[in-house]
C-alpha atoms as a PDB file:
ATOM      1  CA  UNK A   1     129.855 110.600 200.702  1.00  0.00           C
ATOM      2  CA  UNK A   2     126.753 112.273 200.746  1.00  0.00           C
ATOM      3  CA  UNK A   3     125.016 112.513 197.062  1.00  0.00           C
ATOM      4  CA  UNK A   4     123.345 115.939 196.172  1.00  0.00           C
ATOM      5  CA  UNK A   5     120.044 115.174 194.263  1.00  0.00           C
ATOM      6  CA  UNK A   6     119.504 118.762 192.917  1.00  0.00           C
ATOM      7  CA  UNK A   7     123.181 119.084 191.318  1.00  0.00           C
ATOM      8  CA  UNK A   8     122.039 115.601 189.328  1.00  0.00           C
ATOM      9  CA  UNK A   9     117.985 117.347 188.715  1.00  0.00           C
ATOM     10  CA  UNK A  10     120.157 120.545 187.019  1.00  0.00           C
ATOM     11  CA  UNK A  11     122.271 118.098 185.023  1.00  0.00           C
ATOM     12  CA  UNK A  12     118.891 116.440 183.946  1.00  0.00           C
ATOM     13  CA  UNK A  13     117.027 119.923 183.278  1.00  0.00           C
ATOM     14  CA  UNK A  14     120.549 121.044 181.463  1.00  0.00           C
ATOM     15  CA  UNK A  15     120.431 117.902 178.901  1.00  0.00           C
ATOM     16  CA  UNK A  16     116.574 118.417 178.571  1.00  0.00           C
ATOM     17  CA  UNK A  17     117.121 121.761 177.162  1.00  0.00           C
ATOM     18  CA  UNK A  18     119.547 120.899 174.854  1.00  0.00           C
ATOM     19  CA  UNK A  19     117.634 117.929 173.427  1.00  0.00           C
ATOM     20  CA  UNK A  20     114.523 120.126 173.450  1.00  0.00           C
ATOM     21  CA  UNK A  21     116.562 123.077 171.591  1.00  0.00           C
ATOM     22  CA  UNK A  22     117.873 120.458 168.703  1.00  0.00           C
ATOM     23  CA  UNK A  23     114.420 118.754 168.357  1.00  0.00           C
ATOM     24  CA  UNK A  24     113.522 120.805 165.515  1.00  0.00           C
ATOM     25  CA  UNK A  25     116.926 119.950 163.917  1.00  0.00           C
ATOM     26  CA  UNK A  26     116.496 116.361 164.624  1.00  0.00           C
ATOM     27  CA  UNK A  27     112.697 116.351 162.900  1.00  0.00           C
ATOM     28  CA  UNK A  28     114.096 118.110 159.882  1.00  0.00           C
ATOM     29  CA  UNK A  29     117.010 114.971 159.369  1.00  0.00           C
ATOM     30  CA  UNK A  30     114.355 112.388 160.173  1.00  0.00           C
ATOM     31  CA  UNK A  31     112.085 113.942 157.701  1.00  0.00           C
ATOM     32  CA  UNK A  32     115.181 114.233 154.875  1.00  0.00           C
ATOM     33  CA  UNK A  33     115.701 110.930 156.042  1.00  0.00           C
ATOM     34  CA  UNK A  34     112.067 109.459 155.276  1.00  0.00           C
ATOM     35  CA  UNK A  35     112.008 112.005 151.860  1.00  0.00           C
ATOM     36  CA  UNK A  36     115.129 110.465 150.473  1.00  0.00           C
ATOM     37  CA  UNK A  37     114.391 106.898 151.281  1.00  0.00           C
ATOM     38  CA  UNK A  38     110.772 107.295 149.432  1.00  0.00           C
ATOM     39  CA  UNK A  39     112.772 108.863 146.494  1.00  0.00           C
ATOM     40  CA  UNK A  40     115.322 106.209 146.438  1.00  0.00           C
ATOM     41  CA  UNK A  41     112.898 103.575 146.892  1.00  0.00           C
ATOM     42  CA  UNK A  42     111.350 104.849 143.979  1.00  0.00           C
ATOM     43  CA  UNK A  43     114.102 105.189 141.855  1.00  0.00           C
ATOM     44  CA  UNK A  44     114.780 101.670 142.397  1.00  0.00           C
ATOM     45  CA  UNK A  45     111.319 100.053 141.665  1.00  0.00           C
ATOM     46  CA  UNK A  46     111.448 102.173 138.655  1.00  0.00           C
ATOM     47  CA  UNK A  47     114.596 100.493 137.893  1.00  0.00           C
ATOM     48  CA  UNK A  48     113.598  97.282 138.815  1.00  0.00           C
ATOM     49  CA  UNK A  49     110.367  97.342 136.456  1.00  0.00           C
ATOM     50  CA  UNK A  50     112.698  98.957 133.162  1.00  0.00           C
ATOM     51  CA  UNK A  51     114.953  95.919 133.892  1.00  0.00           C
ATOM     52  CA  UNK A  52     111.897  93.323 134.172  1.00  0.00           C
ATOM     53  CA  UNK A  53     110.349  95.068 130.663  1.00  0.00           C
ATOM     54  CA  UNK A  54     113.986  94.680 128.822  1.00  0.00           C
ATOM     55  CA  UNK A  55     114.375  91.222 130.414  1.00  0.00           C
ATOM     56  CA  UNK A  56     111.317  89.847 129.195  1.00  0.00           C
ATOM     57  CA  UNK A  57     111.810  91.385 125.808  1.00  0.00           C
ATOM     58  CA  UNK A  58     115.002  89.756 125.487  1.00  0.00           C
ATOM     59  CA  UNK A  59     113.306  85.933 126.768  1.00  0.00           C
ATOM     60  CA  UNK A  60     110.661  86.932 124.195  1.00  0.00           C
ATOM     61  CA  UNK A  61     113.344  87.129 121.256  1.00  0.00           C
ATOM     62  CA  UNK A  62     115.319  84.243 122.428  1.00  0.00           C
ATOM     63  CA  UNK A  63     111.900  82.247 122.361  1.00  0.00           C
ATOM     64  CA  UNK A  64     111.257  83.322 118.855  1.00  0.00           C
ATOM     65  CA  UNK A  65     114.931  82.579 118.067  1.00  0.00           C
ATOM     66  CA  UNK A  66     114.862  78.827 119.435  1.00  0.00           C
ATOM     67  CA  UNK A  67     111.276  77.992 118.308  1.00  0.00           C
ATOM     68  CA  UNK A  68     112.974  79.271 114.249  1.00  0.00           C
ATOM     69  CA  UNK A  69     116.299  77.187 115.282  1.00  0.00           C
ATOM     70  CA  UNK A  70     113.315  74.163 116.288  1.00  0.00           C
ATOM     71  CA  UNK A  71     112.071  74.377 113.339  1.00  0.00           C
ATOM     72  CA  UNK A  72     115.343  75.011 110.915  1.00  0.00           C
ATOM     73  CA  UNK A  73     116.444  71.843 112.696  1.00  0.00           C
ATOM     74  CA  UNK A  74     113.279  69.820 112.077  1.00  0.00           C
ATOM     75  CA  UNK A  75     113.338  70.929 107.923  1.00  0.00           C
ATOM     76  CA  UNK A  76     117.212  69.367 107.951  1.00  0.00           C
ATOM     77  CA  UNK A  77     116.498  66.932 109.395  1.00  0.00           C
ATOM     78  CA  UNK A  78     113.849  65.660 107.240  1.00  0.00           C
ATOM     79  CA  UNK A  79     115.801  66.734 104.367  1.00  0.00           C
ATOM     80  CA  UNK A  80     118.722  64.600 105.642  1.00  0.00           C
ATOM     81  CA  UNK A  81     116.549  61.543 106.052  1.00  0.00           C
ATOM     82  CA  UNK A  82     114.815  62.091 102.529  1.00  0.00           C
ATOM     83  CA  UNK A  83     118.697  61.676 101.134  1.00  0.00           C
ATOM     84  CA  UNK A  84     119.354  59.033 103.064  1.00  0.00           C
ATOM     85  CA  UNK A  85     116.213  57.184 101.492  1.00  0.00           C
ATOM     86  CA  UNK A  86     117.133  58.239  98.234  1.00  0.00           C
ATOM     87  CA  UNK A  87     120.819  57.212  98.954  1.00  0.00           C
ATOM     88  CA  UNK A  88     119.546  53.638  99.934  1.00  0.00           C
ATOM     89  CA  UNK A  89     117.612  52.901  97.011  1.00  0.00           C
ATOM     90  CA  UNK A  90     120.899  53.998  94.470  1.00  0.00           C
ATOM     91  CA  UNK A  91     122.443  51.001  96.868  1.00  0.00           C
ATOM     92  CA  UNK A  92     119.407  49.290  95.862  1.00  0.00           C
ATOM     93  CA  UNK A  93     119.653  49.453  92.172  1.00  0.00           C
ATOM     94  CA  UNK A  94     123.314  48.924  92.273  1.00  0.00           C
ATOM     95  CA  UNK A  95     123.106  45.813  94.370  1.00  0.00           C
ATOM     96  CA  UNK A  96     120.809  44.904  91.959  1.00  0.00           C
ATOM     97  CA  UNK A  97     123.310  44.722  89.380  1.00  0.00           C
ATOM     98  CA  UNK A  98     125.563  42.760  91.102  1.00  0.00           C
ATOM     99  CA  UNK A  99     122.803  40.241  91.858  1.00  0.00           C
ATOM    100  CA  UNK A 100     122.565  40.792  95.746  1.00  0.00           C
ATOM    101  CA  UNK A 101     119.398  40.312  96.107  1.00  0.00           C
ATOM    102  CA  UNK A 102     119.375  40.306 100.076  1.00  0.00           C
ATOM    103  CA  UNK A 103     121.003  43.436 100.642  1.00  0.00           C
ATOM    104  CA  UNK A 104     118.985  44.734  98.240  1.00  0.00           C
ATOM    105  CA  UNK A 105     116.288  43.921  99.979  1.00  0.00           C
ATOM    106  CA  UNK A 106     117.746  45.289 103.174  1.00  0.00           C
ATOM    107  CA  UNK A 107     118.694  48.509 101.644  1.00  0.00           C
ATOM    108  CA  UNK A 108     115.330  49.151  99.880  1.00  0.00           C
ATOM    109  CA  UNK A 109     113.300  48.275 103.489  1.00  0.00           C
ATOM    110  CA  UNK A 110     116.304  50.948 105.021  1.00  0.00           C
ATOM    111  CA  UNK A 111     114.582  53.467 102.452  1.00  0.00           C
ATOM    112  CA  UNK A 112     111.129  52.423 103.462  1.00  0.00           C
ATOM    113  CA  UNK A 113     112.052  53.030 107.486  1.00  0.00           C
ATOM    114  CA  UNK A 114     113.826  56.334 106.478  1.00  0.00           C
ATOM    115  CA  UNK A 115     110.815  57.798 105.030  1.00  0.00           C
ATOM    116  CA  UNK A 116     108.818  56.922 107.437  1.00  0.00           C
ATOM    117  CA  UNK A 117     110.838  58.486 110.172  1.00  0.00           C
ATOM    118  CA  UNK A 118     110.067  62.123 108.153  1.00  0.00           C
ATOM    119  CA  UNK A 119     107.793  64.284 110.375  1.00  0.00           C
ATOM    120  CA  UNK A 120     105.661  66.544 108.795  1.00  0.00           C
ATOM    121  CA  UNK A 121     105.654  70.196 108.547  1.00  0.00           C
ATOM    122  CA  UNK A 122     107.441  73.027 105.790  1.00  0.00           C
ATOM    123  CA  UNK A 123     106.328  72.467 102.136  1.00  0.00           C
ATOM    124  CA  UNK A 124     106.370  68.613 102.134  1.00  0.00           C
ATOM    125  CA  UNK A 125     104.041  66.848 100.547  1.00  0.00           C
ATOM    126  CA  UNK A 126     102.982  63.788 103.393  1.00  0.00           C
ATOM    127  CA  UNK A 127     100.200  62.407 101.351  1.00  0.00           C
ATOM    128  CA  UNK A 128     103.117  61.654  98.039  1.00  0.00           C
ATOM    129  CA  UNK A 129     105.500  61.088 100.800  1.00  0.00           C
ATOM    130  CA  UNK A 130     103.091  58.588 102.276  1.00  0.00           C
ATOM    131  CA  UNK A 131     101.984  56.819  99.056  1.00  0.00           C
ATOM    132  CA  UNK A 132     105.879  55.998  97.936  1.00  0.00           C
ATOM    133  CA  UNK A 133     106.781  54.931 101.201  1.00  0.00           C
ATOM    134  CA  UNK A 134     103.491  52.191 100.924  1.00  0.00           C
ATOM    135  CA  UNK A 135     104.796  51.418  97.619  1.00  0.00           C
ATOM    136  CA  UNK A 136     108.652  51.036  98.722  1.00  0.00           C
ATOM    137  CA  UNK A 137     107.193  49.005 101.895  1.00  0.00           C
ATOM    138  CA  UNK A 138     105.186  46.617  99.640  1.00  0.00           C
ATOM    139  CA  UNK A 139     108.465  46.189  96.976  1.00  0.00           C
ATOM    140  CA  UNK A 140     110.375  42.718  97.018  1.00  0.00           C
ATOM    141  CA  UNK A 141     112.658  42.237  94.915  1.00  0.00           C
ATOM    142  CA  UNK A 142     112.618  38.727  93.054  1.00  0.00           C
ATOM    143  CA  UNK A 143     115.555  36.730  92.369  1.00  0.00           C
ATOM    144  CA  UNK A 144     115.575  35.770  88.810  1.00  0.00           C
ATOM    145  CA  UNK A 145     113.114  37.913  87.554  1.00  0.00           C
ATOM    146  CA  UNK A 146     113.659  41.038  85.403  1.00  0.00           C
ATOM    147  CA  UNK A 147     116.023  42.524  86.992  1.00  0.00           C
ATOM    148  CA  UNK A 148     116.101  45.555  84.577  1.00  0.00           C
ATOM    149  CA  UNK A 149     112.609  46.762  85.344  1.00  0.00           C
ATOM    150  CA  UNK A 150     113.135  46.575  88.649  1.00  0.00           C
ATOM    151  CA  UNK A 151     116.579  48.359  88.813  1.00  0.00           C
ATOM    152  CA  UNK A 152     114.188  50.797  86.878  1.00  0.00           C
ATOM    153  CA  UNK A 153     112.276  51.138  89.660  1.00  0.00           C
ATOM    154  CA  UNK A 154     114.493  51.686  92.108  1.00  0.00           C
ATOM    155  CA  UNK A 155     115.859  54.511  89.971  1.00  0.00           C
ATOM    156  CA  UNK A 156     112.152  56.109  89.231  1.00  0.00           C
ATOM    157  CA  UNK A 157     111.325  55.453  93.605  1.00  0.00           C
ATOM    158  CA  UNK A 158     114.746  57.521  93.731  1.00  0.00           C
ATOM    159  CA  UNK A 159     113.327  60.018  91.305  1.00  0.00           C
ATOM    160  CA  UNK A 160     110.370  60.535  93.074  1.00  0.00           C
ATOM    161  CA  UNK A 161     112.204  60.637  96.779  1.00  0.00           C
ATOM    162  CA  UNK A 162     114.244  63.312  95.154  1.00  0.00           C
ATOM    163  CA  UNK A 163     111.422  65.648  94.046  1.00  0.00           C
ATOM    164  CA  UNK A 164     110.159  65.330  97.749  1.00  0.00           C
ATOM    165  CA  UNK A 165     113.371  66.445  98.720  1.00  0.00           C
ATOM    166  CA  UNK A 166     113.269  70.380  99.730  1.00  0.00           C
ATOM    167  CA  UNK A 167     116.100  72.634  98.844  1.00  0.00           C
ATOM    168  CA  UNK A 168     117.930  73.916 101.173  1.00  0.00           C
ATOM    169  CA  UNK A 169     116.922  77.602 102.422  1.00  0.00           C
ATOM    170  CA  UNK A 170     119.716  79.879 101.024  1.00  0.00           C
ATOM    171  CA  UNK A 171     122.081  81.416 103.521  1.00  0.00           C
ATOM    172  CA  UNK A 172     121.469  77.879 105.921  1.00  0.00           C
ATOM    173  CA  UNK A 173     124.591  76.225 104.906  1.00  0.00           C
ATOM    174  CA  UNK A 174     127.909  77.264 107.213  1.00  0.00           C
END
């Protein structure tokens, strides 16, 4: 089995030709190749940047929604605690007329602690807020003494807790 090297050199030459005949052909898909991978490319960091602006608009309005929802929650709450204060010292008064002194006590230092958990901020007035909750703080109530004047009291600290109270912001409630 002899091997012929010039049949394998034409087979060689043969294949050359036909590579070097397609070349062109082969350039011109490479270079559509390149052309539409650029485009796509593109197309797609295009895409990617419309998606980033509309993204971040969208973290931008749920920031502004949650810091109005922070402070929505903030003015309730306050308001909540000003009724509770206010409800503590009707307690107050009415404990007062049935002569329990102690829990009268108790519920009128319950109104004290109540206003002094509200935080500042909206349209409250801290330095009235502050004031009544120095005068609540420095009440005791006296066994024997006139107990008329200082159910009186109660009812004018009441009074004055309910002024502080803001309204609520129409359209807020369920």
């Amino acid at each position: 089995m002899k091997f012929d090297l010039s049949e394998a050199t034409g087979a060689v030459q043969t294949m050359i030709n036909g590579f070097v005949e397609r070349l062109p052909y082969i350039a011109v898909a490479l270079v559509l190749a390149a052309i539409s991978y650029g485009v796509g490319l593109s197309q797609g960091r295009a895409q990617l940047a419309a998606q980033k602006t509309e993204s971040d608009g969208q973290m931008q309005r749920l920031q502004t929604q949650v810091d109005s929802g922070k402070q929505e929650l903030a003015a309730a709450q306050n308001r909540t605690r000003l009724i509770q204060a206010r409800a503590s010292l009707y307690r107050t008064a009415l404990d007062l007329e049935r002569r329990n002194f102690g829990t009268a006590n108790t519920h009128l230092q319950e109104s004290a602690a109540m206003l002094g958990e509200v935080q500042g901020g909206g349209n409250l007035d801290m330095a009235r807020l502050s004031a009544l909750k120095e005068n609540l703080a420095k009440t005791d109530i006296n066994v024997a003494t006139d107990l008329e004047g200082q159910r009186k009291q109660m009812l004018d600290f009441a009074r004055q807790v309910e002024a502080l109270t803001p309204q609520p912001v129409a359209g807020a409630a369920g």
